[in-house]
C-alpha atoms as a PDB file:
ATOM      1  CA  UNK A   1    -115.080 -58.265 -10.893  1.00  0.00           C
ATOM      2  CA  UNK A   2    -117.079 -55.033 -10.906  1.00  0.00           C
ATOM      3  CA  UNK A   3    -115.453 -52.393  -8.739  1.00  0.00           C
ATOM      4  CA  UNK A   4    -118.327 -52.469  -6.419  1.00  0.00           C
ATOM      5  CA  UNK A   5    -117.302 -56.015  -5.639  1.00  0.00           C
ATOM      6  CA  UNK A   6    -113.796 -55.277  -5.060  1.00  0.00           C
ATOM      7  CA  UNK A   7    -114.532 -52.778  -2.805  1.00  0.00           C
ATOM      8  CA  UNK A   8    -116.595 -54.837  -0.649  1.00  0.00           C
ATOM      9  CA  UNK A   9    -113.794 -57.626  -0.640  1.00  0.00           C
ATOM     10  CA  UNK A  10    -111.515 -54.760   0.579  1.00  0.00           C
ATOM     11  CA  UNK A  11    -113.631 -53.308   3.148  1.00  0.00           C
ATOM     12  CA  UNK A  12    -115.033 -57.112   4.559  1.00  0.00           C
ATOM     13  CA  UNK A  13    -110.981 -58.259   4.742  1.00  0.00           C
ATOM     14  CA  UNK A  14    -110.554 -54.612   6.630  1.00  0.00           C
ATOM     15  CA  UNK A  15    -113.482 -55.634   9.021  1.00  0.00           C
ATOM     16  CA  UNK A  16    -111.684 -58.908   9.602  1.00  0.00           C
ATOM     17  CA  UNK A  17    -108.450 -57.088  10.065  1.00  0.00           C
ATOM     18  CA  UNK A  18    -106.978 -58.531   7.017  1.00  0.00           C
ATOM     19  CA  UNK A  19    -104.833 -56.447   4.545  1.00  0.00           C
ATOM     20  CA  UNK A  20    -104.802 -58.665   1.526  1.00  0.00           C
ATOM     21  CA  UNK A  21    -102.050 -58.249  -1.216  1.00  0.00           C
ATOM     22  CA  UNK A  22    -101.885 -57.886  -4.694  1.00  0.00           C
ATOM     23  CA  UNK A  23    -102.244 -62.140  -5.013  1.00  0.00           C
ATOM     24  CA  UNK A  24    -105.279 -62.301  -3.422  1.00  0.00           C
ATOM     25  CA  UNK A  25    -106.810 -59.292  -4.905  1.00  0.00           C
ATOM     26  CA  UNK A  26    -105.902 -61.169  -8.406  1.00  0.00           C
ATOM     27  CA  UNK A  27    -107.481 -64.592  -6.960  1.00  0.00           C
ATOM     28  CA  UNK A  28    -110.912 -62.410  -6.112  1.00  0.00           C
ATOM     29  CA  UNK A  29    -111.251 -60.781  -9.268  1.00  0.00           C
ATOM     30  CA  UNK A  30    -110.651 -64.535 -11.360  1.00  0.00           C
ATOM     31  CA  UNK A  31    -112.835 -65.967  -8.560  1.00  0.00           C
ATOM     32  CA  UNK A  32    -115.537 -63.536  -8.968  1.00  0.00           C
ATOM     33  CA  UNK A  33    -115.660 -62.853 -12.487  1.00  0.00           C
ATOM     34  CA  UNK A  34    -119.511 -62.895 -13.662  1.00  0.00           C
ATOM     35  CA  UNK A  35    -120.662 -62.661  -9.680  1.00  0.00           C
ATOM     36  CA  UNK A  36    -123.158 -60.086  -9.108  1.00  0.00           C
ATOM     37  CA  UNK A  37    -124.557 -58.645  -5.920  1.00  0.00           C
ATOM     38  CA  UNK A  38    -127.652 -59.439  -4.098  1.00  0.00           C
ATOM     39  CA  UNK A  39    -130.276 -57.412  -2.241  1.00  0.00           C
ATOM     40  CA  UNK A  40    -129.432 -59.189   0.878  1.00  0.00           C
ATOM     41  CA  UNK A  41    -125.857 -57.846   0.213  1.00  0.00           C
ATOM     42  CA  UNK A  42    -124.572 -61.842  -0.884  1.00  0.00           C
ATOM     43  CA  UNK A  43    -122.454 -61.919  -3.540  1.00  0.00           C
ATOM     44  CA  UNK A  44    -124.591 -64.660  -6.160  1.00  0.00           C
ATOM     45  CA  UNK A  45    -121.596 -67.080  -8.386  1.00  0.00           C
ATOM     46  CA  UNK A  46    -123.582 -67.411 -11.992  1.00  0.00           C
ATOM     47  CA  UNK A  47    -123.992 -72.028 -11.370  1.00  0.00           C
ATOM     48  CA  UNK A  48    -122.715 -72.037  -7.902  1.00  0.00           C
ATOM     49  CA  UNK A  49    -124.904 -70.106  -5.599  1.00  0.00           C
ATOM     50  CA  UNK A  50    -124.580 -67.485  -2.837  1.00  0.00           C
ATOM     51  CA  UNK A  51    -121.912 -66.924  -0.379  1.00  0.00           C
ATOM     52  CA  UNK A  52    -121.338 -64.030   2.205  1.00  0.00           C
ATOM     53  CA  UNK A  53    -118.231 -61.504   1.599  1.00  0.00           C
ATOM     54  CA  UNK A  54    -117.271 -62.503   5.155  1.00  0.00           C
ATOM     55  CA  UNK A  55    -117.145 -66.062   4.335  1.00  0.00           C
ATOM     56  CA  UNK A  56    -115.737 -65.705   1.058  1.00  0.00           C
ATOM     57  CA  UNK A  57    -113.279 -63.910   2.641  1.00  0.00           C
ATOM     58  CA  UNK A  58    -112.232 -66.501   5.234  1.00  0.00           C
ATOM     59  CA  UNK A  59    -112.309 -69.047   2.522  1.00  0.00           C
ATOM     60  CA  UNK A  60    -110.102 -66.972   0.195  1.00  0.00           C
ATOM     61  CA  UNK A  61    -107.449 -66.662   3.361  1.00  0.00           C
ATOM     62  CA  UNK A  62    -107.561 -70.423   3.744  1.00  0.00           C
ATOM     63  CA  UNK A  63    -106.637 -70.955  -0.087  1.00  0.00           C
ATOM     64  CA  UNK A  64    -103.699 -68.357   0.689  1.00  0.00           C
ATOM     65  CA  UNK A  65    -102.793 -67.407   4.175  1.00  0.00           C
ATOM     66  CA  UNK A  66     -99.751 -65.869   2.218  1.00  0.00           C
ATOM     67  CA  UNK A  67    -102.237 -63.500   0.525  1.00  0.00           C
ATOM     68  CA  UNK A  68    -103.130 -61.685   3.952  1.00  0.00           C
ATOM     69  CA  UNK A  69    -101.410 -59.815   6.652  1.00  0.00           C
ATOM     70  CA  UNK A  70    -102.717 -58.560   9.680  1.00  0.00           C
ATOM     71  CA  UNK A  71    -103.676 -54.546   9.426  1.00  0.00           C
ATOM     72  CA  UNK A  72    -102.054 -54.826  13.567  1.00  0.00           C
ATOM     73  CA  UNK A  73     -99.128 -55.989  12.672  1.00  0.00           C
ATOM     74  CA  UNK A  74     -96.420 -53.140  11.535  1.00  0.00           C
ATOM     75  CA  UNK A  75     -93.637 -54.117   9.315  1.00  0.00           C
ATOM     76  CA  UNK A  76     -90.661 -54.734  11.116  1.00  0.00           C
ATOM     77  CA  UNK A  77     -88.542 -52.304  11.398  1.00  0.00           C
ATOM     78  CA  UNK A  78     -84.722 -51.984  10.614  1.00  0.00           C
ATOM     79  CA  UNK A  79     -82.620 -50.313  13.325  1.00  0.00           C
ATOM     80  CA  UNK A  80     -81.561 -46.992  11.879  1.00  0.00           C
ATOM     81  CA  UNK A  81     -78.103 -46.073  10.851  1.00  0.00           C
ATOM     82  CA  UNK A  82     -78.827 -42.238  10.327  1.00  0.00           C
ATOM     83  CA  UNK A  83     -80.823 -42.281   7.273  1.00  0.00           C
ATOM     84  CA  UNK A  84     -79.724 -46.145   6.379  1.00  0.00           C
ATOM     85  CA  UNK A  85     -81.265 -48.910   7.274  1.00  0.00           C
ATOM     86  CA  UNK A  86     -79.153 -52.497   7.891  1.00  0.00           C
ATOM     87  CA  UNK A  87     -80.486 -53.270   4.101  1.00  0.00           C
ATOM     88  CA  UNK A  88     -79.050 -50.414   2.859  1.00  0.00           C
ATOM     89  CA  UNK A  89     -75.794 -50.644   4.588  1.00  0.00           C
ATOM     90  CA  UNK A  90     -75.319 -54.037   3.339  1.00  0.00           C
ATOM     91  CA  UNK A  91     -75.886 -53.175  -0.026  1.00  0.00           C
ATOM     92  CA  UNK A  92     -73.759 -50.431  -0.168  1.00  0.00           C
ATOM     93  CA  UNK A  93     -70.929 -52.624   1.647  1.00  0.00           C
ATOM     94  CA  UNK A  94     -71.267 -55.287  -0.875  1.00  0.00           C
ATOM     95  CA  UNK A  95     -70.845 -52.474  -3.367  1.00  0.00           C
ATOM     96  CA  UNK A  96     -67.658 -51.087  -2.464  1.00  0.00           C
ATOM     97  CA  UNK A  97     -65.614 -53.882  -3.339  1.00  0.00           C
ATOM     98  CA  UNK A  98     -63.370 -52.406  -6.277  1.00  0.00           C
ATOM     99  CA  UNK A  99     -61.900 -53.969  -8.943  1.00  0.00           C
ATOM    100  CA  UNK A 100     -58.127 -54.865  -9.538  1.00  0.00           C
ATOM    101  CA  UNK A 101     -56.535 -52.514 -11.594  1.00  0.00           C
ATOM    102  CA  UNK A 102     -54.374 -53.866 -14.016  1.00  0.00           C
ATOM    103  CA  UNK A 103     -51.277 -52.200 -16.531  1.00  0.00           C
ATOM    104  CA  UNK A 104     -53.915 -51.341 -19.179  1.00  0.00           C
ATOM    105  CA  UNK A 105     -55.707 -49.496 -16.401  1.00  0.00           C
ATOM    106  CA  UNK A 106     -52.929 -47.670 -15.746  1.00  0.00           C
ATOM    107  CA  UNK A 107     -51.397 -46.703 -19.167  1.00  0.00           C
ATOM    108  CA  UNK A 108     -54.864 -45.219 -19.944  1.00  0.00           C
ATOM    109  CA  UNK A 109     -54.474 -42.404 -17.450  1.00  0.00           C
ATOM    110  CA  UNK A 110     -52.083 -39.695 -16.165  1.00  0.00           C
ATOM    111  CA  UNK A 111     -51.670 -36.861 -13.542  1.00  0.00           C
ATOM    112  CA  UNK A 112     -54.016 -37.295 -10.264  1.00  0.00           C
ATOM    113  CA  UNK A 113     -55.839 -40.394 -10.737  1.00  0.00           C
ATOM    114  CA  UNK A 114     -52.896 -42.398 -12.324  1.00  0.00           C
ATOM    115  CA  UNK A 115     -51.249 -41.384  -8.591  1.00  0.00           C
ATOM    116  CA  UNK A 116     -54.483 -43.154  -7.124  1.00  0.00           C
ATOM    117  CA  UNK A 117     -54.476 -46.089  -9.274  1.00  0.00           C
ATOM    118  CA  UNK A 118     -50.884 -46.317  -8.913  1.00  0.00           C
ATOM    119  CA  UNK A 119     -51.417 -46.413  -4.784  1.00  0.00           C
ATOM    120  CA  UNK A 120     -54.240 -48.951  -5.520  1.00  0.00           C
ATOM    121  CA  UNK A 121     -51.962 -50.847  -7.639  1.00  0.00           C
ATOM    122  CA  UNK A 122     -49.410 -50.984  -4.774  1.00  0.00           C
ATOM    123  CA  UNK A 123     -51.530 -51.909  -2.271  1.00  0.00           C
ATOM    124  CA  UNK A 124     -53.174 -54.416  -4.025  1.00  0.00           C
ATOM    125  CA  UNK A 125     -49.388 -56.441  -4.762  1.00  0.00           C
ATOM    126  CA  UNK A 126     -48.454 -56.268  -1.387  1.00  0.00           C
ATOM    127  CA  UNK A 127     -51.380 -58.362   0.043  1.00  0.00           C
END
């Protein structure tokens, strides 16, 4: 698809208030391949004929309604924590979970963090 093309798939999904994604970008281009542009602005399919960006459009967002989101719409937001989002808390949560420490852990290490490990260690017996 020549990049004339694309850019009048972009701007006539804009028009409809369409934001189409990466997919249906893709689909366009395989769709298109070999099209060229008439003078009365149609886009001509080498064997197939003539259709109008608008309708090829709406056509295109039948095939894959996943394909297109509304330009209204805003992504939904997640309730800040500071500067983390739920997401972000969750993943950081899910990442705290430590490991047992075991005797080799603690033969390999001495002074300060042997002390930690060694309260770890503790802790971790008594439950």
């Amino acid at each position: 698809m020549s990049d004339h093309l694309e850019s009048l798939i972009l701007t006539e999904a804009r028009r409809q208030n369409l934001q189409p994604n990466a997919d249906a970008v893709r689909q366009a281009a395989i769709d298109l391949a070999g099209a060229s542009l008439t003078s009365q602005n149609l886009i001509h399919l080498p064997g197939k004929g003539s259709i109008s960006p608008a309708d090829y459009i709406r056509s295109l967002r039948d095939q894959m309604p996943e394909g297109f989101g509304s330009i209204d719409n805003k992504a939904p937001s997640a309730r800040d924590a500071g500067n983390l989002t739920e997401r972000y808390r969750a993943e950081i949560a899910a990442s705290r979970k430590q490991s047992r420490i075991t005797e080799a852990d603690l033969a390999r290490f001495s002074g300060v963090t042997r002390q930690h490990l060694e309260e770890r260690y503790g802790a971790a017996k008594a439950k």
